[in-house]
C-alpha atoms as a PDB file:
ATOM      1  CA  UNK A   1     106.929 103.495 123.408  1.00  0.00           C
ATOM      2  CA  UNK A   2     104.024 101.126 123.413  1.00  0.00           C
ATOM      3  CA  UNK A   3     104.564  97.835 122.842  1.00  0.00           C
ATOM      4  CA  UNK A   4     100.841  96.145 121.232  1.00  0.00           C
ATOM      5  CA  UNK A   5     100.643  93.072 119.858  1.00  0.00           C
ATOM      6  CA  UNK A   6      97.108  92.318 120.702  1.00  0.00           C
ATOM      7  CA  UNK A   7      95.102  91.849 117.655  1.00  0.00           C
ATOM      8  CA  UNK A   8      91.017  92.760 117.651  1.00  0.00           C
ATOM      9  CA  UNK A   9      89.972  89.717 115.550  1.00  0.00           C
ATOM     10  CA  UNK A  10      85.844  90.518 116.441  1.00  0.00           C
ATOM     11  CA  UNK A  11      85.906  93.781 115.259  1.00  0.00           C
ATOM     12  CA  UNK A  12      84.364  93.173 111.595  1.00  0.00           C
ATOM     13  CA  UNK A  13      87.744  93.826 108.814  1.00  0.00           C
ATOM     14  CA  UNK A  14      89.689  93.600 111.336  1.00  0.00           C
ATOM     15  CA  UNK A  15      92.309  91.053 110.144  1.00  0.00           C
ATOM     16  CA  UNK A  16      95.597  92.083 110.151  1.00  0.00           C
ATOM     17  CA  UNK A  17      94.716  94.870 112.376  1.00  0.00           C
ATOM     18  CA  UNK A  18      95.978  95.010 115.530  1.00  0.00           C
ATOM     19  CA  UNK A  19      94.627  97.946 118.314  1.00  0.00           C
ATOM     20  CA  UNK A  20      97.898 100.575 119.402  1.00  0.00           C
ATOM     21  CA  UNK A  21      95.343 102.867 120.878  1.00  0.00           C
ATOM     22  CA  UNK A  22      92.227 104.594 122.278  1.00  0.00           C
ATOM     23  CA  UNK A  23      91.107 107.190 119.900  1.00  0.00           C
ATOM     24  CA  UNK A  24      90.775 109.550 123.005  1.00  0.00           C
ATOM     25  CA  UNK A  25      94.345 109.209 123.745  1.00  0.00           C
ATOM     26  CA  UNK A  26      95.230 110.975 120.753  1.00  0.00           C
ATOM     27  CA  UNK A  27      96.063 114.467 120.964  1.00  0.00           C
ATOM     28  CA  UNK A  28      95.435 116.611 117.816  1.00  0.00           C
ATOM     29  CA  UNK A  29      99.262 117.648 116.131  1.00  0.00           C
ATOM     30  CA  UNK A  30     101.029 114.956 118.835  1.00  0.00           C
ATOM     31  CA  UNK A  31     102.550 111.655 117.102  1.00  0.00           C
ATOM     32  CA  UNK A  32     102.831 108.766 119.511  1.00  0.00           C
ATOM     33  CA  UNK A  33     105.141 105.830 118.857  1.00  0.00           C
ATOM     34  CA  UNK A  34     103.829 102.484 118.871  1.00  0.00           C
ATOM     35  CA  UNK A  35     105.699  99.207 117.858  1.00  0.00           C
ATOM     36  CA  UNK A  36     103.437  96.841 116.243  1.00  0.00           C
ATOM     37  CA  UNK A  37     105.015  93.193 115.478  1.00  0.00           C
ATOM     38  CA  UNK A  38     108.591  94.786 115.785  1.00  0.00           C
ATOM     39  CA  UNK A  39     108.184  97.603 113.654  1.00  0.00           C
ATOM     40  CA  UNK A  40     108.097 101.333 115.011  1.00  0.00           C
ATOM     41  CA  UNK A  41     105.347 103.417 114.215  1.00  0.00           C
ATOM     42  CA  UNK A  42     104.229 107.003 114.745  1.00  0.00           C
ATOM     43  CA  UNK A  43     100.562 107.421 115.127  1.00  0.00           C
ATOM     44  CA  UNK A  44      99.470 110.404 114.168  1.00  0.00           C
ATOM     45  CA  UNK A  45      96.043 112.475 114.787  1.00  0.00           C
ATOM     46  CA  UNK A  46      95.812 115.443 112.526  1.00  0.00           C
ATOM     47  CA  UNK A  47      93.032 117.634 110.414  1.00  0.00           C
ATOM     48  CA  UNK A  48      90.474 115.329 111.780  1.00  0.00           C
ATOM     49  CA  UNK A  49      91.733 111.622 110.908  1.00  0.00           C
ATOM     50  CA  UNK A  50      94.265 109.194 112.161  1.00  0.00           C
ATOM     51  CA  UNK A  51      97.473 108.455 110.245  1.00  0.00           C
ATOM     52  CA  UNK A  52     100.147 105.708 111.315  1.00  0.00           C
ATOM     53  CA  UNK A  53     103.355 106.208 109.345  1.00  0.00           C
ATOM     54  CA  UNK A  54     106.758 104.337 110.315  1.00  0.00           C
ATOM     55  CA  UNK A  55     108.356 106.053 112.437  1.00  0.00           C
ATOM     56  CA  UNK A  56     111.840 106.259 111.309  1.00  0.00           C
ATOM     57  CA  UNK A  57     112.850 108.881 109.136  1.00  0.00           C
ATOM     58  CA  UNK A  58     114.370 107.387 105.690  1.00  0.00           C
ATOM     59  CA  UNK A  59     117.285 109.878 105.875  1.00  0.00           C
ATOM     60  CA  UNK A  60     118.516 109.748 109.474  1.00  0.00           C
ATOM     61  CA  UNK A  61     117.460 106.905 111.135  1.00  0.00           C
ATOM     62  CA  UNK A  62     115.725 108.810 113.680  1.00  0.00           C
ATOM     63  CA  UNK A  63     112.651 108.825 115.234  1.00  0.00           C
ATOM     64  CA  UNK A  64     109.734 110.792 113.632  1.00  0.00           C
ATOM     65  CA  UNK A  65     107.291 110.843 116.429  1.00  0.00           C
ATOM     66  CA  UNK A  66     110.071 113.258 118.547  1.00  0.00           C
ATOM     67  CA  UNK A  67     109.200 115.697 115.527  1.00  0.00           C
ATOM     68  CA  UNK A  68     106.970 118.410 114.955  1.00  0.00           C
ATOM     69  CA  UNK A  69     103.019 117.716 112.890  1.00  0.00           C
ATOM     70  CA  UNK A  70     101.814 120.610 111.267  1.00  0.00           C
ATOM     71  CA  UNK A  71      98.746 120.037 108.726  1.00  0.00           C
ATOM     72  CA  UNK A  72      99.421 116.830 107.063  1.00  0.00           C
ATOM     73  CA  UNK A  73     103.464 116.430 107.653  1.00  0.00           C
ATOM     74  CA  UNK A  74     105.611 115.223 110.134  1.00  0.00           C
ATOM     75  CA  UNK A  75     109.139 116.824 110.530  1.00  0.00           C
ATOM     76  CA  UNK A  76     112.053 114.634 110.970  1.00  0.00           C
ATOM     77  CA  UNK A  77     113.757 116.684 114.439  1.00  0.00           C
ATOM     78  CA  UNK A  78     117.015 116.015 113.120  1.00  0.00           C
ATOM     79  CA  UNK A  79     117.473 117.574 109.943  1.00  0.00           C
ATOM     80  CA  UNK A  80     113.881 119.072 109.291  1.00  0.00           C
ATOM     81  CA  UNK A  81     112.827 116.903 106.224  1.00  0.00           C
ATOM     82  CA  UNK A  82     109.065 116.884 106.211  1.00  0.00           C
ATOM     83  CA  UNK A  83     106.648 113.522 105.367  1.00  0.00           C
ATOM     84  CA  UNK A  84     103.337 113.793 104.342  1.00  0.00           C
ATOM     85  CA  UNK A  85     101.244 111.986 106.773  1.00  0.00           C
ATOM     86  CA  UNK A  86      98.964 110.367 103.955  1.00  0.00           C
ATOM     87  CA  UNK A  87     102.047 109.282 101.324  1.00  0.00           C
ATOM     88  CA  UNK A  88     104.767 108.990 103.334  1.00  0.00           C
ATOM     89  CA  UNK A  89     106.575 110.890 100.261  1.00  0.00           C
ATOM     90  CA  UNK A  90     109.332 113.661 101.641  1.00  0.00           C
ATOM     91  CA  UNK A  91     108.199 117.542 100.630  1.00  0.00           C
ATOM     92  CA  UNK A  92     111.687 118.409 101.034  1.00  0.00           C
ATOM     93  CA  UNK A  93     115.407 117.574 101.156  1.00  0.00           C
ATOM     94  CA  UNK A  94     117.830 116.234 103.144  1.00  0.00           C
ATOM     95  CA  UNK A  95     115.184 113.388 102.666  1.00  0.00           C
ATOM     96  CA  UNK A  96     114.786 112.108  99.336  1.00  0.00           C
ATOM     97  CA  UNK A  97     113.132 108.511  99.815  1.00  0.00           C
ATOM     98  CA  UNK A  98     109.782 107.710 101.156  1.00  0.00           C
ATOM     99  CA  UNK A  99     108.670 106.279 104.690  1.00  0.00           C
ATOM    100  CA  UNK A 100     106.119 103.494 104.721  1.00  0.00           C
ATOM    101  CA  UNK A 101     102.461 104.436 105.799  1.00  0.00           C
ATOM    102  CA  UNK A 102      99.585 102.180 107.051  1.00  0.00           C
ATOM    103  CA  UNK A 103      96.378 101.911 107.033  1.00  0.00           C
ATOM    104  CA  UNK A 104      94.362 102.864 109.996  1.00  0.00           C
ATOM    105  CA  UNK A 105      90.797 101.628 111.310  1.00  0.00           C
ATOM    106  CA  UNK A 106      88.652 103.182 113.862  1.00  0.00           C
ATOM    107  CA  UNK A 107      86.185 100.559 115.526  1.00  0.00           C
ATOM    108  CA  UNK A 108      84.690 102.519 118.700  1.00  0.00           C
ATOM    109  CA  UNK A 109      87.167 104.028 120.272  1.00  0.00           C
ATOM    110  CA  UNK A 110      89.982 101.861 119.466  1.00  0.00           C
ATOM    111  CA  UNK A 111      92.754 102.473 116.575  1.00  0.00           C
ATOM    112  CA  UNK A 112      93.878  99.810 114.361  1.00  0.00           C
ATOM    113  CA  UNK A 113      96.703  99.365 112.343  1.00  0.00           C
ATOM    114  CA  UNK A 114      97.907  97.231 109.817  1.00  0.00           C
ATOM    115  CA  UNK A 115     101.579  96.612 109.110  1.00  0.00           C
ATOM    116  CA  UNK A 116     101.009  93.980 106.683  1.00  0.00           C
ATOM    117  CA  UNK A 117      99.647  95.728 104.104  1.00  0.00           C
ATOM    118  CA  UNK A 118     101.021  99.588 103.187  1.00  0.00           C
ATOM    119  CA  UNK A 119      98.566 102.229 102.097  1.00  0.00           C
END
């Protein structure tokens, strides 16, 4: 897990963003956790954009990002509930409550996210 608590304040709407990655260090379908500020997130590239959804599931308080992405949902390894990447809602049971998302910025090649504020 990365650890980033660095925060781009030149990059223009940038505040309350802080950078968990290179763009290029993103592998299409493969989450990567991040902690931003204490919170775990699961960075996700998929169908050509960047999602960052917290990364523990909300019915097993496990780890998304050790899941499977396919299209626009992540599947919780555990139990196989399903989040979509842009709503955090669950597509299917055990899960029935939703996981926070974020909102992601691309300046460059760098990824922000913002836990402050949910999507």
């Amino acid at each position: 897990m990365s650890d980033v608590s660095g925060i781009d304040a030149s990059a223009p709407g940038a505040a309350g963003f802080v950078r968990v990655c290179a763009l290029g260090e993103l592998e299409d379908g493969t989450p990567r956790r991040v902690e931003v500020g204490g919170v775990p997130v699961s960075v996700v590239r998929a169908e050509g954009e960047v999602f960052a959804i917290n990364d523990i599931c909300s019915h097993a308080n496990v780890s998304l990002s050790e899941g499977e992405v396919e299209g626009c949902q992540i599947e919780c390894w555990l139990h196989g509930s399903s989040f979509d990447l842009r709503t955090g809602k669950p597509s299917g049971l055990p899960a029935t409550r939703p996981v926070p998302v974020y909102p992601v910025k691309i300046v460059g090649d760098d990824v922000l996210v913002s836990v402050t504020q949910e999507s």
